[in-house]
Protein backbone atom coordinates (compact mmCIF):
# COMPACT_ATOMS: atom_id res chain seq x y z
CA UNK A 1 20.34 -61.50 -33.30
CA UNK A 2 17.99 -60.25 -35.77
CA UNK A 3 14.94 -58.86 -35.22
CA UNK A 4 12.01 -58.27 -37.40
CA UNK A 5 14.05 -57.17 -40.31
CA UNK A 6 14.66 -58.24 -44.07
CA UNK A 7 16.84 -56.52 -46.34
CA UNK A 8 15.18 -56.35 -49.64
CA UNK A 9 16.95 -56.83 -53.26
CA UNK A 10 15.49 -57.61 -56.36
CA UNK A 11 17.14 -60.86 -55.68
CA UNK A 12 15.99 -61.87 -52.77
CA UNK A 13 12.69 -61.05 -53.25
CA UNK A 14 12.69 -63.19 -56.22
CA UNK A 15 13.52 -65.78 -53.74
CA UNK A 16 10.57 -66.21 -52.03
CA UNK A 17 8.43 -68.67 -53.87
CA UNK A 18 5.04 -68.62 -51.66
CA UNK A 19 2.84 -69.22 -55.02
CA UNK A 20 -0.61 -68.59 -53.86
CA UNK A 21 -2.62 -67.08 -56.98
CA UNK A 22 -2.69 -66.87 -60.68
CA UNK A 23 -4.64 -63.03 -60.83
CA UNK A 24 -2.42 -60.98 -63.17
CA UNK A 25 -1.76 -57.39 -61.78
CA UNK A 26 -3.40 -55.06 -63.84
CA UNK A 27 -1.49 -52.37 -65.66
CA UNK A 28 -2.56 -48.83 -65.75
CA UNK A 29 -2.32 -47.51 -69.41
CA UNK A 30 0.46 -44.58 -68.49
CA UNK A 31 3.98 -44.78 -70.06
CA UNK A 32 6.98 -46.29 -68.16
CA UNK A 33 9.80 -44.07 -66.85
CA UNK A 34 13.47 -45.63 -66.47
CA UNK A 35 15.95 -45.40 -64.20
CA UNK A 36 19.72 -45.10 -64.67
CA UNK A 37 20.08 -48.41 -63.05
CA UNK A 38 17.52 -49.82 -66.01
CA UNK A 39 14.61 -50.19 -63.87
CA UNK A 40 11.24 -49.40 -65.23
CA UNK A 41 8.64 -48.64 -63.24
CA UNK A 42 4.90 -46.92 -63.56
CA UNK A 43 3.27 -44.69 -60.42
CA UNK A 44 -0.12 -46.00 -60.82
CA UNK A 45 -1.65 -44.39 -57.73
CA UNK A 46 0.19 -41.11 -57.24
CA UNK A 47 -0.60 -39.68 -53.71
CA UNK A 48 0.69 -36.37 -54.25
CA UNK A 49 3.15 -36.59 -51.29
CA UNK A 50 6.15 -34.61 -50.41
CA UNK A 51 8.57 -37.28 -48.05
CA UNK A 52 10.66 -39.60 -49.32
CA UNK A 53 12.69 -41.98 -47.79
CA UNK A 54 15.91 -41.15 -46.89
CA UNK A 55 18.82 -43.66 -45.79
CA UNK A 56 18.02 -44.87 -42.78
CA UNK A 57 14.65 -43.93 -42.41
CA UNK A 58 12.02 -47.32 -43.06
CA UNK A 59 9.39 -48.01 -45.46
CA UNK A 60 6.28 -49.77 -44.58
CA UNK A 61 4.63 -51.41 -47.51
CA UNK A 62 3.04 -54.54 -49.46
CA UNK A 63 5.23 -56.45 -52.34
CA UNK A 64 3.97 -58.81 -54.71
CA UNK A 65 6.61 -60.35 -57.18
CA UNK A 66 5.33 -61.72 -60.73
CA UNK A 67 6.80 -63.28 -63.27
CA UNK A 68 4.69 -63.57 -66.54
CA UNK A 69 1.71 -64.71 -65.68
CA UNK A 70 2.45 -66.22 -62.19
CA UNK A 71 2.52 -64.53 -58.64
CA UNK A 72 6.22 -65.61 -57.08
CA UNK A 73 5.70 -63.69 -53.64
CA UNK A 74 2.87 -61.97 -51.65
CA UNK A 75 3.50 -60.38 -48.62
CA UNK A 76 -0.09 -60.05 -47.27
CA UNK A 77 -0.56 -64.10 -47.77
CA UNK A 78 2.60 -64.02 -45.54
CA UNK A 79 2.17 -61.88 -42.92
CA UNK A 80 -1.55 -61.43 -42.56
CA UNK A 81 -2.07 -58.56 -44.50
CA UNK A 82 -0.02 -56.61 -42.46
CA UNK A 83 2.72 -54.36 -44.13
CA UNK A 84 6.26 -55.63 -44.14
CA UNK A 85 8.83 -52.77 -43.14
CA UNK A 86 12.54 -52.29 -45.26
CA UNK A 87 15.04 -50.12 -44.74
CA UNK A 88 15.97 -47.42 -47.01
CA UNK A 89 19.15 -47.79 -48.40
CA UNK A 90 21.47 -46.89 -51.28
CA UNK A 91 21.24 -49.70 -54.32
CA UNK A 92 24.13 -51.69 -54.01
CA UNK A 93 23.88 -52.96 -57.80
CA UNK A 94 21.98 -52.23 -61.12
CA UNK A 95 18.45 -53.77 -60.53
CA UNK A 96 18.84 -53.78 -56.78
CA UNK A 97 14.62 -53.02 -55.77
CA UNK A 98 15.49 -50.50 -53.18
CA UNK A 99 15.91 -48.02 -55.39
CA UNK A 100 12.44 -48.09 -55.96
CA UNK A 101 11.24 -46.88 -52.35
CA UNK A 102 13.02 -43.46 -52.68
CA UNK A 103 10.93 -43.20 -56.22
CA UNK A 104 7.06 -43.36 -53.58
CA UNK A 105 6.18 -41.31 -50.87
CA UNK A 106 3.25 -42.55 -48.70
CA UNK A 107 0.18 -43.65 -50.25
CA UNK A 108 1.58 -44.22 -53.52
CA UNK A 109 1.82 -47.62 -55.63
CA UNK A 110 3.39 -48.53 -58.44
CA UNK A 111 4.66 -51.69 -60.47
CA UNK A 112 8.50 -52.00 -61.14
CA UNK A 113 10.20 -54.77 -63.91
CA UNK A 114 13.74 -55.54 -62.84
CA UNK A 115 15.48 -57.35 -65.87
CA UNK A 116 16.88 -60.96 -65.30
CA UNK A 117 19.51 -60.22 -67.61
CA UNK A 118 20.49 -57.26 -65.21
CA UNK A 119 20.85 -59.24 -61.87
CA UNK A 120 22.29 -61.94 -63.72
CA UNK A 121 25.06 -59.92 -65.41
CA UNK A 122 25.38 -58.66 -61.19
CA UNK A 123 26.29 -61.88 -59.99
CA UNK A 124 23.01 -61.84 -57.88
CA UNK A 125 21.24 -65.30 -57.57
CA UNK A 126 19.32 -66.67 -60.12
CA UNK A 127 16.07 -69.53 -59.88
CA UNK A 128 15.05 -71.63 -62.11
CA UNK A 129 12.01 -69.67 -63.40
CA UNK A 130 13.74 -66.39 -64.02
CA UNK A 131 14.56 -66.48 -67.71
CA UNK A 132 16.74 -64.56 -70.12
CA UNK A 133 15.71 -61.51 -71.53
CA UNK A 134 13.15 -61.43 -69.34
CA UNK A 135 11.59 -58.87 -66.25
CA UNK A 136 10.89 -59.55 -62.75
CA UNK A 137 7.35 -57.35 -62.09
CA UNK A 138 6.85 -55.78 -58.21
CA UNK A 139 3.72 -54.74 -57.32
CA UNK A 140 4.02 -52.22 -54.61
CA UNK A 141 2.15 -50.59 -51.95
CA UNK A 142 3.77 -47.77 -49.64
CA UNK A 143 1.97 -47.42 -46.61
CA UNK A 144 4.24 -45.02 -44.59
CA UNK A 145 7.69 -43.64 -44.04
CA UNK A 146 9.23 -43.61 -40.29
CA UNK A 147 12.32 -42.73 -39.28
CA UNK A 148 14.52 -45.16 -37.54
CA UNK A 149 13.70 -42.86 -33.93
CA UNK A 150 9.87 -43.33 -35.02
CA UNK A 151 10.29 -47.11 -35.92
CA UNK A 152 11.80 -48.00 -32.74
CA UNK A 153 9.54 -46.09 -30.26
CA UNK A 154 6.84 -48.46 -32.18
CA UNK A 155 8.67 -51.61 -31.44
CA UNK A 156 9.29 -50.09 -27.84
CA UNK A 157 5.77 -49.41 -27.16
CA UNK A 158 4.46 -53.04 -28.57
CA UNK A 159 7.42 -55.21 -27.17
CA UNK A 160 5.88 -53.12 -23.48
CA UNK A 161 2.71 -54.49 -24.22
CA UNK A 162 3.55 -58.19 -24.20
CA UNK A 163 6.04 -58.13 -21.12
CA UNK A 164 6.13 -57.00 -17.51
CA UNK A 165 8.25 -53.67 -16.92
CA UNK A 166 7.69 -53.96 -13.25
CA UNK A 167 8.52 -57.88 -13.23
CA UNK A 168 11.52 -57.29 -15.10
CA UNK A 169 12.51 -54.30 -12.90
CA UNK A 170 12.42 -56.39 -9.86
CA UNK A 171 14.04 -59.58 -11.18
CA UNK A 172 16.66 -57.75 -12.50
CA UNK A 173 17.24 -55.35 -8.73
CA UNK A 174 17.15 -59.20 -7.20
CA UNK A 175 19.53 -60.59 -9.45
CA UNK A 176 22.07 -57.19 -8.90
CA UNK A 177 21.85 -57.80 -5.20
CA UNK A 178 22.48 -60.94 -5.18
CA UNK A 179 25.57 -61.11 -7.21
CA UNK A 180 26.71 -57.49 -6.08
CA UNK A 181 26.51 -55.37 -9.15
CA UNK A 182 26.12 -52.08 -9.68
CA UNK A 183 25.52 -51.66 -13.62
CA UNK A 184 24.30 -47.98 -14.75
CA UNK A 185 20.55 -47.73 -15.78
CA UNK A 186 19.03 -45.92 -18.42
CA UNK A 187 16.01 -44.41 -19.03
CA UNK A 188 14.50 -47.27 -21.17
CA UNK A 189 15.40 -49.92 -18.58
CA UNK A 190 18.46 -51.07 -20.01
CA UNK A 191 21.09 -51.83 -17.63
CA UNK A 192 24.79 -51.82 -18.46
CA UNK A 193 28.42 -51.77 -17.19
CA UNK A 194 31.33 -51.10 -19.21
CA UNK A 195 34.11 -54.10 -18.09
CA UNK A 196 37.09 -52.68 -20.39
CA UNK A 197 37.82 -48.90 -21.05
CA UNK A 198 39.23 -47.93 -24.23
CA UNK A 199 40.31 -44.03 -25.80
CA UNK A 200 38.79 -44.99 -29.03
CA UNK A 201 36.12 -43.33 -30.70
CA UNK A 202 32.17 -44.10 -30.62
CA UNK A 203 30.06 -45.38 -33.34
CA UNK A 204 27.07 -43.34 -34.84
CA UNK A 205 23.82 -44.40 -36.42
CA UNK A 206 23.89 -46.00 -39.49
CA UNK A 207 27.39 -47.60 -39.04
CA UNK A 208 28.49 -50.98 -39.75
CA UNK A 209 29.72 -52.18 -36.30
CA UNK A 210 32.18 -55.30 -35.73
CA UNK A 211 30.69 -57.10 -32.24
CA UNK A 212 31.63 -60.24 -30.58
CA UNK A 213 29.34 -61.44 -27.91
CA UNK A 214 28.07 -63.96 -25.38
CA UNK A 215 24.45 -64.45 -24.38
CA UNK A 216 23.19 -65.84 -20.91
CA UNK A 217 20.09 -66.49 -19.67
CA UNK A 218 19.81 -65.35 -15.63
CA UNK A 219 20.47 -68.54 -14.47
CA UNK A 220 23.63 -68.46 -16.36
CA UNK A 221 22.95 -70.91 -19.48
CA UNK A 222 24.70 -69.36 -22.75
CA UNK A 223 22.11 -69.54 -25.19
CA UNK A 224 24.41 -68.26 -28.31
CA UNK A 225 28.04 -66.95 -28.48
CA UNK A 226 30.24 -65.67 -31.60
CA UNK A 227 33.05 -66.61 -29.78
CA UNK A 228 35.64 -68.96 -32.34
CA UNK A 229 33.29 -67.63 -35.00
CA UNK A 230 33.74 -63.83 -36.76
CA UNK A 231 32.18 -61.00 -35.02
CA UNK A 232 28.80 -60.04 -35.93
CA UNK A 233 28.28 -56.70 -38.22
CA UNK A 234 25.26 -54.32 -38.64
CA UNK A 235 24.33 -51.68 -39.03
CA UNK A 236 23.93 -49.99 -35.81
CA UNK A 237 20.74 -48.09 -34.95
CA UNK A 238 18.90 -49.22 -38.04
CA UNK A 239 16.67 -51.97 -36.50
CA UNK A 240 18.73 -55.10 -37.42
CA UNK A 241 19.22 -56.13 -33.95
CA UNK A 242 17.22 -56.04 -30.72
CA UNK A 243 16.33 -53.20 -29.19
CA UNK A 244 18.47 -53.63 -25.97
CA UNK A 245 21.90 -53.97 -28.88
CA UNK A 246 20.86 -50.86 -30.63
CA UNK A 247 21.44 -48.65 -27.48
CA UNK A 248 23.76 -50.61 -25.73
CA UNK A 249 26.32 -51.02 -28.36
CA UNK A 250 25.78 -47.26 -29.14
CA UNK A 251 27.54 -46.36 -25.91
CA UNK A 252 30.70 -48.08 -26.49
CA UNK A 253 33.81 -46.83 -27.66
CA UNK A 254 35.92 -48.63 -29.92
CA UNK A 255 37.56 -52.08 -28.46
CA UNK A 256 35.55 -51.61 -25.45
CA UNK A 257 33.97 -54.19 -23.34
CA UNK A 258 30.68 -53.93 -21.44
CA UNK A 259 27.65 -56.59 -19.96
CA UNK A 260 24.29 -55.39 -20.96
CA UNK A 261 21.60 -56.95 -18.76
CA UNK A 262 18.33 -56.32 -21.17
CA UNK A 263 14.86 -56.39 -20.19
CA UNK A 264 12.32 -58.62 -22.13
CA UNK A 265 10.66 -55.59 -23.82
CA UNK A 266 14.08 -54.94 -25.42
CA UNK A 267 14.63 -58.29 -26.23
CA UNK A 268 12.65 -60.38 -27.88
CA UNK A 269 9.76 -60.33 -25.80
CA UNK A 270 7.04 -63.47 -26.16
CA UNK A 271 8.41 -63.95 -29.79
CA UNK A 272 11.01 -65.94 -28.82
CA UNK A 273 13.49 -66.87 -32.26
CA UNK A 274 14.85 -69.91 -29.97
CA UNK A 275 13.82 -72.86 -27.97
CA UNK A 276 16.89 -72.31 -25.96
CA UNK A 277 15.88 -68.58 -25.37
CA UNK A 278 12.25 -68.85 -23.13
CA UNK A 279 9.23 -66.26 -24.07
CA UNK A 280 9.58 -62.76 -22.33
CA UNK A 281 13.55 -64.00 -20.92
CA UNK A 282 15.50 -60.79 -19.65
CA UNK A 283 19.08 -61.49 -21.52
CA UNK A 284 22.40 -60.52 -20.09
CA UNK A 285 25.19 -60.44 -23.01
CA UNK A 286 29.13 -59.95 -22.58
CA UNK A 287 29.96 -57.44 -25.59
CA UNK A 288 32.77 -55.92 -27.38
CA UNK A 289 33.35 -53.41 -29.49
CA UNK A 290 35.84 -55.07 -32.09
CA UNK A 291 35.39 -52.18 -34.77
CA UNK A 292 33.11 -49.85 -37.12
């Protein structure tokens, strides 16, 4: 269920291994300031902005990870050199990287040195290259801040552009008529109907939420089910799931049940993350509510 988003810690970006060259960032003679986590970091182009990310909002931006002399991680060789976008978020542990993005506001870059001996004394996981005593470098790049409203009116508008509204519309009124439903449409073209009423209270944005789930396919084919497994959990609103999750799961109450028949364009679209899930496939999914 995860679309088009990466948490980022130190750690895992030290994960990514995509060598590609051996050009040493260059250092801008200005002294380093340190954070109370231990983090040390230089603003070497300093944009003069006034927003910083706030929890919950997204950053849009371009990492490289170095250690010594050789480049771990690049995320233009990964994605094009298009920006990757994070989600701004308290640190969870000494070290932890996304501490750095409330430190930039847009325009801005800087280089940041994480200590091995800091994420190792945090239980986070270690490679074989990162060695003791030791600091991780980031190279970063902010491009932009966006709230999560401004993010996903983005992903709206550019899932829209690779699907068929209209098709959708119509497959979806021929499929209702045929099997006599009457879910409730919203204004995005999501349509849902709530199949077990609770009292309980709703979620809000930013709130880990507990969800077990079924998918289908039209023709009735489960593509992917949590069911004998543990409910998913994320954090709702914030991008982590498809579009057509974000809102729908937003208008449950606690323990309730609902179908959610989502369009294409808040699905996944033509990037399909399954064989068993076709390009530009509306998605019907059996939810509940299990707890936030």
């Amino acid at each position: 269920m995860k679309y088009f988003h990466y948490i980022l810690t130190a750690a895992a970006c030290a994960t990514l291994l995509g060598c590609a060259s051996s050009k040493k960032v260059k250092v801008k003679d200005v002294p380093f300031t340190k954070t109370a986590s231990g983090i040390r970091y230089k603003i070497l182009k300093d944009a003069k902005g006034d927003q910083y990310a706030k929890e919950g909002d997204y950053v849009e931006l371009h990492i490289q990870t170095w250690f010594e002399d050789s480049l771990i991680f690049s995320s233009k060789e990964q994605t094009g050199g298009k920006p990757v976008a994070f989600p701004a978020a308290p640190p969870r542990f000494n070290g932890d990287l996304s501490e750095a993005f409330t430190l930039m506001t847009a325009g801005d870059s800087a280089i940041f040195l994480v200590p091995v001996d800091t994420l190792k004394a945090n239980k986070q996981t270690m490679q074989p290259w990162m060695k003791e005593g030791k600091s991780i470098l980031y190279s970063i790049e902010l491009i932009s801040i966006k709230t999560a409203d401004e993010l996903q009116k983005m992903r709206e508008a550019k899932a829209q552009e690779s699907s068929d509204p209209k098709k959708d519309e119509k497959m979806l009124q021929d499929y209702f008529a045929e099997n006599n439903l009457h879910p409730a449409r919203r204004e995005s073209g999501l349509y849902y109907q709530v199949t077990h009423v609770t009292n309980g209270e709703k979620p809000i944005p930013g709130q880990k939420v507990k969800v077990h789930y079924t998918g289908r396919l039209m023709d009735g084919t489960i593509f992917d089910s949590s069911t004998g497994k543990e409910p998913l959990t994320f954090a709702l609103g914030r991008g982590q799931v498809i579009l057509g999750w974000d809102e729908g799961v937003a208008l449950l109450k606690k323990g309730e049940k609902a179908t959610l028949y989502i369009p294409s364009y808040l699905a996944y679209g033509d990037r399909s993350p399954s064989p068993k899930i076709p390009p530009n496939s509306i998605l019907i999914f059996e939810v509940e509510l299990v707890d936030f």
